[in-house]
C-alpha atoms as a PDB file:
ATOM      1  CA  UNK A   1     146.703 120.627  51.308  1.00  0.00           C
ATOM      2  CA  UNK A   2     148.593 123.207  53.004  1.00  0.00           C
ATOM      3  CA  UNK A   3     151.617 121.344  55.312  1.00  0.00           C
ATOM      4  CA  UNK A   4     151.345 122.859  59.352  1.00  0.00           C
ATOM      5  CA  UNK A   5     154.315 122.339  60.865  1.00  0.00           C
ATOM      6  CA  UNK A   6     154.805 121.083  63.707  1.00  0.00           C
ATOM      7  CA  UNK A   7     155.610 123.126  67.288  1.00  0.00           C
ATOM      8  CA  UNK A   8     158.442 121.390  68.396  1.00  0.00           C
ATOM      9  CA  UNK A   9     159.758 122.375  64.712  1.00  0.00           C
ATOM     10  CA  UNK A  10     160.231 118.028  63.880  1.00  0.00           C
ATOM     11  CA  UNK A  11     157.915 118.003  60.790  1.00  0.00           C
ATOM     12  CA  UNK A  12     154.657 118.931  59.424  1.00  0.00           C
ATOM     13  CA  UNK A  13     151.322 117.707  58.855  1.00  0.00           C
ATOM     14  CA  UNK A  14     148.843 117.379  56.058  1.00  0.00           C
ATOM     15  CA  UNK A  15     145.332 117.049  57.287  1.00  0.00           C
ATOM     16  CA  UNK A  16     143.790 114.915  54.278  1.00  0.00           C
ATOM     17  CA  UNK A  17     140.111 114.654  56.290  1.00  0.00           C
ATOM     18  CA  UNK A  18     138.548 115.762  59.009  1.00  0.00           C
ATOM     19  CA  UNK A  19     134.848 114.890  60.603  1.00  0.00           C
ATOM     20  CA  UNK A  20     133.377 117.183  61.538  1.00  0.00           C
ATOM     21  CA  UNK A  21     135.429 119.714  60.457  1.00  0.00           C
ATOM     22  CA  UNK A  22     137.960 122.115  62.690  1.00  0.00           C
ATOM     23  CA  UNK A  23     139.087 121.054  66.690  1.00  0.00           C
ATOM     24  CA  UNK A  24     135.906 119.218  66.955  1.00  0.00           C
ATOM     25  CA  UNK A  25     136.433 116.293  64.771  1.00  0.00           C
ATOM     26  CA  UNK A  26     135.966 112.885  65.439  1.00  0.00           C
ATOM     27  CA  UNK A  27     137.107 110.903  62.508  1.00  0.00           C
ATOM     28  CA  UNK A  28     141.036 112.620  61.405  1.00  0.00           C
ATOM     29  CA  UNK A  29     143.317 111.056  58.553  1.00  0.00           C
ATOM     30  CA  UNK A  30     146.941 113.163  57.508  1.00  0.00           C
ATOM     31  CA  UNK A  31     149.823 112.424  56.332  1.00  0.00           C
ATOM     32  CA  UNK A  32     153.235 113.624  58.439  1.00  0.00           C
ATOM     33  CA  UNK A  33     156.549 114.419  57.271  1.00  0.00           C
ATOM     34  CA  UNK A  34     158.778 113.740  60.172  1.00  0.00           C
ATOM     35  CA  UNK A  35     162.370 115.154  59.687  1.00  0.00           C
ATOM     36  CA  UNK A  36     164.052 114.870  63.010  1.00  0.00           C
ATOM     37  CA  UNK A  37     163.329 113.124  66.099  1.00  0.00           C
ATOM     38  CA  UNK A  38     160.951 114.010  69.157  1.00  0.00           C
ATOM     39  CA  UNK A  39     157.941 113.833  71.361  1.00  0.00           C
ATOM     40  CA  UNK A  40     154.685 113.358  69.609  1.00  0.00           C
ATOM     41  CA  UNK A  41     151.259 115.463  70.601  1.00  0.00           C
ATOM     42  CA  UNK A  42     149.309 114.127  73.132  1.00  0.00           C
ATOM     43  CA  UNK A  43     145.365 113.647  72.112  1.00  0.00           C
ATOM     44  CA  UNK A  44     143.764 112.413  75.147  1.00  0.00           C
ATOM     45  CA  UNK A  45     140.487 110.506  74.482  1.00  0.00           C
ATOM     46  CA  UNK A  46     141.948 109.300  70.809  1.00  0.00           C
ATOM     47  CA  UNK A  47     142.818 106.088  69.573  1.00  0.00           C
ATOM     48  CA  UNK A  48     145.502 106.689  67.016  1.00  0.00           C
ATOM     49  CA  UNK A  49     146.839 104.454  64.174  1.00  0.00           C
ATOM     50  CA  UNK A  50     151.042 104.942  62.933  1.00  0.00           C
ATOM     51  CA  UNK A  51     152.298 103.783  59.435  1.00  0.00           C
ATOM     52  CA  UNK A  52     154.814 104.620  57.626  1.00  0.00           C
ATOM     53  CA  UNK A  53     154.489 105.804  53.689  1.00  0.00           C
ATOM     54  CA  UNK A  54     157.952 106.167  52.763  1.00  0.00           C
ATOM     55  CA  UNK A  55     161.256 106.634  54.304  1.00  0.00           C
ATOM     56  CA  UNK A  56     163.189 103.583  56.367  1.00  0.00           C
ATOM     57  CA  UNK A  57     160.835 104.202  59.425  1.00  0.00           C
ATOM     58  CA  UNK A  58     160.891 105.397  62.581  1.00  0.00           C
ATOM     59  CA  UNK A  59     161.360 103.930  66.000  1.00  0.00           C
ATOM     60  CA  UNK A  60     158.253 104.881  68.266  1.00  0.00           C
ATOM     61  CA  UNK A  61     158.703 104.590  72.250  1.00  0.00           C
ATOM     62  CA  UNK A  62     155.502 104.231  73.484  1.00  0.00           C
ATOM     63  CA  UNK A  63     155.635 104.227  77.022  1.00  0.00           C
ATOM     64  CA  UNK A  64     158.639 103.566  77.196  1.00  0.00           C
ATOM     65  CA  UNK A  65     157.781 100.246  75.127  1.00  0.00           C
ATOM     66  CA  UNK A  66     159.926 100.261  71.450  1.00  0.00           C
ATOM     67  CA  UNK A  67     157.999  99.532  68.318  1.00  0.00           C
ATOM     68  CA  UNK A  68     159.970  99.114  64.603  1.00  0.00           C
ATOM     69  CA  UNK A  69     157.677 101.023  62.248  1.00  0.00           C
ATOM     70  CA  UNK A  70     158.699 100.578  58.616  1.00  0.00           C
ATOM     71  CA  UNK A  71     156.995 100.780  54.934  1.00  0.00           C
ATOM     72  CA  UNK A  72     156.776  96.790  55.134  1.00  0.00           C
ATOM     73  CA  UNK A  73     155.137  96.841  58.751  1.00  0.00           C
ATOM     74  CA  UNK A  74     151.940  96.544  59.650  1.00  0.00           C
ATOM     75  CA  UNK A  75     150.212  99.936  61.178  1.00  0.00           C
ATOM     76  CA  UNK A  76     150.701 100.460  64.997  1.00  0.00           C
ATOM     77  CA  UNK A  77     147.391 101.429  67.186  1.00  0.00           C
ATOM     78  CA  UNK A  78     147.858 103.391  70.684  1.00  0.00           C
ATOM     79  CA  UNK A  79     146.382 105.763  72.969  1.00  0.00           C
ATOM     80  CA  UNK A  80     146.148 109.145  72.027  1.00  0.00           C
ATOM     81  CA  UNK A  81     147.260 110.585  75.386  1.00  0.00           C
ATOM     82  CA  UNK A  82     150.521 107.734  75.252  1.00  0.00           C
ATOM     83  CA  UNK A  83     154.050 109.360  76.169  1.00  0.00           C
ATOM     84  CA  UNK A  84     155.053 108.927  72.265  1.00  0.00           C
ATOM     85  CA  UNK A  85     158.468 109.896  71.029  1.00  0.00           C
ATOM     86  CA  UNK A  86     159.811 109.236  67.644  1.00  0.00           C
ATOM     87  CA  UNK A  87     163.401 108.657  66.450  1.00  0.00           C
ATOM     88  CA  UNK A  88     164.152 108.349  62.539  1.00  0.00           C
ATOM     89  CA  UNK A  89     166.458 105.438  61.780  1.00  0.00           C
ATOM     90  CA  UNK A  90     167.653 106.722  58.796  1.00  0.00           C
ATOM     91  CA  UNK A  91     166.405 109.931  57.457  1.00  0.00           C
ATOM     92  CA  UNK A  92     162.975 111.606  57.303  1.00  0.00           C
ATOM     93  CA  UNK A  93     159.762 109.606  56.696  1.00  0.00           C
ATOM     94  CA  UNK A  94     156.312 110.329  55.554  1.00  0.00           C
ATOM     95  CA  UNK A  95     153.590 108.571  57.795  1.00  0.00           C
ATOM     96  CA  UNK A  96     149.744 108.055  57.335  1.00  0.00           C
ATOM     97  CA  UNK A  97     147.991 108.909  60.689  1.00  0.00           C
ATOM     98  CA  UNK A  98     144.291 107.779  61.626  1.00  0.00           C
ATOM     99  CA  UNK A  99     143.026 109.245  64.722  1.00  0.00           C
ATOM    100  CA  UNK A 100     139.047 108.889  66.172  1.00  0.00           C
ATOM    101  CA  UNK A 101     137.552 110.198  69.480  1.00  0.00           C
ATOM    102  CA  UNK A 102     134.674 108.648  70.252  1.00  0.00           C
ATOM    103  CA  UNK A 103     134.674 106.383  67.096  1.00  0.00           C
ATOM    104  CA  UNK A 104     135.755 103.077  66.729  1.00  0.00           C
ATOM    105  CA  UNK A 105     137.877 101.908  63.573  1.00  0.00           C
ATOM    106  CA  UNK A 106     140.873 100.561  62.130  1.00  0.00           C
ATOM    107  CA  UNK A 107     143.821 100.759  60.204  1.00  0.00           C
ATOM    108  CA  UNK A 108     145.050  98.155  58.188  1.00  0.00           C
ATOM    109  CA  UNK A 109     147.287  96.988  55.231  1.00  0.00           C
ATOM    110  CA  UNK A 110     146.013  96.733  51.823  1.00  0.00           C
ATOM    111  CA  UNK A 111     146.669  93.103  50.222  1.00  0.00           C
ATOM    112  CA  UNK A 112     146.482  93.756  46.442  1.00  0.00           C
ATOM    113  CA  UNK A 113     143.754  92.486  44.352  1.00  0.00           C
ATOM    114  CA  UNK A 114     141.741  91.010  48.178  1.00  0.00           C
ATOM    115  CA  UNK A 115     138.511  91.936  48.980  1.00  0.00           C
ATOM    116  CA  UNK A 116     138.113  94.235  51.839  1.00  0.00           C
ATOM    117  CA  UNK A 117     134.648  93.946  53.536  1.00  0.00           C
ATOM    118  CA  UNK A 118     134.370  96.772  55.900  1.00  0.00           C
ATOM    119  CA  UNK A 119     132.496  96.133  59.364  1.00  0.00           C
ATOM    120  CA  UNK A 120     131.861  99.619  59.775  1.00  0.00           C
ATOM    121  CA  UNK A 121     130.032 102.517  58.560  1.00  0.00           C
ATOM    122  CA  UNK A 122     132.663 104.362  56.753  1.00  0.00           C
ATOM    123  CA  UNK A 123     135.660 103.588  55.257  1.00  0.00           C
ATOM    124  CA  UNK A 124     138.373 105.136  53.603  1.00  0.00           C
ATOM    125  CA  UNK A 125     141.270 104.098  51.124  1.00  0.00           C
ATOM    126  CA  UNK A 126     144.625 105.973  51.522  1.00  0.00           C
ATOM    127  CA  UNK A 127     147.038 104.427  48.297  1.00  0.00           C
ATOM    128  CA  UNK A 128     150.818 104.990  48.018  1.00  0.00           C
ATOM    129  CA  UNK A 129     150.699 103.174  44.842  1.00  0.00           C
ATOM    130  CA  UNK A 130     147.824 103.540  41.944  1.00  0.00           C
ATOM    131  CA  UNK A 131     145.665 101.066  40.799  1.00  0.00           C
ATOM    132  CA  UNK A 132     141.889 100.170  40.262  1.00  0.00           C
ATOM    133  CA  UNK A 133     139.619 100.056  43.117  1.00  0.00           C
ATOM    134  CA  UNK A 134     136.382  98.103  42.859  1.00  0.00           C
ATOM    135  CA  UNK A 135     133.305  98.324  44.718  1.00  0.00           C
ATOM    136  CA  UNK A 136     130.509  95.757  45.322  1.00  0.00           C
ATOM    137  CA  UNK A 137     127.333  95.881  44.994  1.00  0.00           C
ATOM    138  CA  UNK A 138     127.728  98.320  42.389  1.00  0.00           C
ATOM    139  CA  UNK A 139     130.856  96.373  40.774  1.00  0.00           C
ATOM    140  CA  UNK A 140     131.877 100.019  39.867  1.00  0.00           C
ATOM    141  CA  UNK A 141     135.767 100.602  38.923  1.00  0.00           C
ATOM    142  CA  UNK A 142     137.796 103.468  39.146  1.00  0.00           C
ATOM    143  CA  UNK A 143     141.209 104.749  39.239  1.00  0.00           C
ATOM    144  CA  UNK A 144     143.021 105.023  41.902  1.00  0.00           C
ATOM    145  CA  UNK A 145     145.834 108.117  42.042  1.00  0.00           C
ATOM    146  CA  UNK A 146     148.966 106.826  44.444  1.00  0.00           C
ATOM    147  CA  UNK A 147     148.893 109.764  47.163  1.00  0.00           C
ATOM    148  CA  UNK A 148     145.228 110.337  47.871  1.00  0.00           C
ATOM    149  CA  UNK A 149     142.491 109.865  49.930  1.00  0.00           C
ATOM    150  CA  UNK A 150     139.092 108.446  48.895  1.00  0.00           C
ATOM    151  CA  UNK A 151     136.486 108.139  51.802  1.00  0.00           C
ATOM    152  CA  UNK A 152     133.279 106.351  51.199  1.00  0.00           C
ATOM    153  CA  UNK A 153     130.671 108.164  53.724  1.00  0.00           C
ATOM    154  CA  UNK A 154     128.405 105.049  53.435  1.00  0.00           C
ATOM    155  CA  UNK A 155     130.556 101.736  53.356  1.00  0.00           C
ATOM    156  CA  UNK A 156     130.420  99.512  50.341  1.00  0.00           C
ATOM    157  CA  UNK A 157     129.397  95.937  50.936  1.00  0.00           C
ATOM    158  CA  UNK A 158     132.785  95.373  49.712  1.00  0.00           C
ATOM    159  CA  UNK A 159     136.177  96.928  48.160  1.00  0.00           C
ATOM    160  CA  UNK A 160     138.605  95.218  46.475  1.00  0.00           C
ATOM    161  CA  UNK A 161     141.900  97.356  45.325  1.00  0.00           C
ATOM    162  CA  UNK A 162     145.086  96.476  42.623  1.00  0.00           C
ATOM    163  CA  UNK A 163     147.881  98.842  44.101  1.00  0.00           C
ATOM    164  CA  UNK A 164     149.240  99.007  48.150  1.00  0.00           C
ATOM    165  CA  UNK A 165     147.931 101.248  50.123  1.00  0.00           C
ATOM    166  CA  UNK A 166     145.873 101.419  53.560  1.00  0.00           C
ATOM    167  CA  UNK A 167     141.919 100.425  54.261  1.00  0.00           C
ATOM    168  CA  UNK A 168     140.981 103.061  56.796  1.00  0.00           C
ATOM    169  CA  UNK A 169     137.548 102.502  58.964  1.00  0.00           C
ATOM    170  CA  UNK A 170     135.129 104.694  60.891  1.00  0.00           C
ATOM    171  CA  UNK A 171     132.424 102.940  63.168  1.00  0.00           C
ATOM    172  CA  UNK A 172     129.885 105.543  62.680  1.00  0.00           C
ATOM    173  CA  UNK A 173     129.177 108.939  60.802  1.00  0.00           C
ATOM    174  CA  UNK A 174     130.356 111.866  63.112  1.00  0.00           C
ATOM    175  CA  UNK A 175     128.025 113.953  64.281  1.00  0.00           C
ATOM    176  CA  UNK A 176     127.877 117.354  62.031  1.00  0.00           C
END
């Protein structure tokens, strides 16, 4: 994927999926490289979901409320249209971003080697480290490159995954 920086010049994006595709979508995961500090863009009408990938983290003021975001944290959920402003504690950071608009979902940590039973029609995997991901019923097993993006359009009953990473969730198929 192609990185589009950002307008106020702080970092760039990499749009890893996007449902339906173009300004329509509902269901949007990237991946952000932030390299200085500043406002974030507002999405009104979009839950979003923040963690960080790599990096020591940023500091997000969320209305005015401070939140510690670091590789070790769990992901932070807000309001799309949220006065958001970032500042880099020490150095740049890449950060996985989940945003839906008219979908409900999640974001949450990967615990190695757990199952993962996903209340929702999609699902997703985003891993920062590689390992084997399994799914049930099938009991199928595959790899699992650090760095990517799976998304399963129909939800296994269950996943169960051997390196970190995120579990990403999508409460119904957008609309094509």
């Amino acid at each position: 994927m192609t990185p589009q920086p950002w307008r106020n010049g702080g970092g760039s994006t990499r749009e890893l999926l996007a449902q339906p595709a173009g300004e329509s979508w509902r269901v949007r995961v990237s991946v952000a490289d932030v390299v200085a500090d500043g406002p974030f863009s507002a999405f009104p009408g979009v839950a979003r979901w923040f963690a960080v990938i790599e990096g020591a983290g940023v500091v997000l003021s969320i209305d005015a409320v401070e939140h510690r975001c670091t590789t070790s944290g769990q992901p932070l959920a807000f309001a799309g249209d949220a006065d958001t402003r970032s500042r880099l504690i020490d150095g740049p950071t890449r950060d996985l971003n989940l945003m839906l608009r008219g979908v409900d979902g999640a974001m949450r940590c990967v615990v190695p080697g757990e199952t993962y039973r996903p209340q929702t029609l999609e699902c997703g995997l985003y891993a920062t480290v590689a390992g084997p991901v399994r799914t049930s019923p099938s009991t199928d097993v595959a790899p699992m490159p650090a760095n990517a993006l799976r998304w399963w359009p129909a939800a296994p009953e269950s996943l169960a995954f051997d390196g970190a990473g995120w579990w990403l969730s999508a409460d119904r198929a957008p609309a094509a």
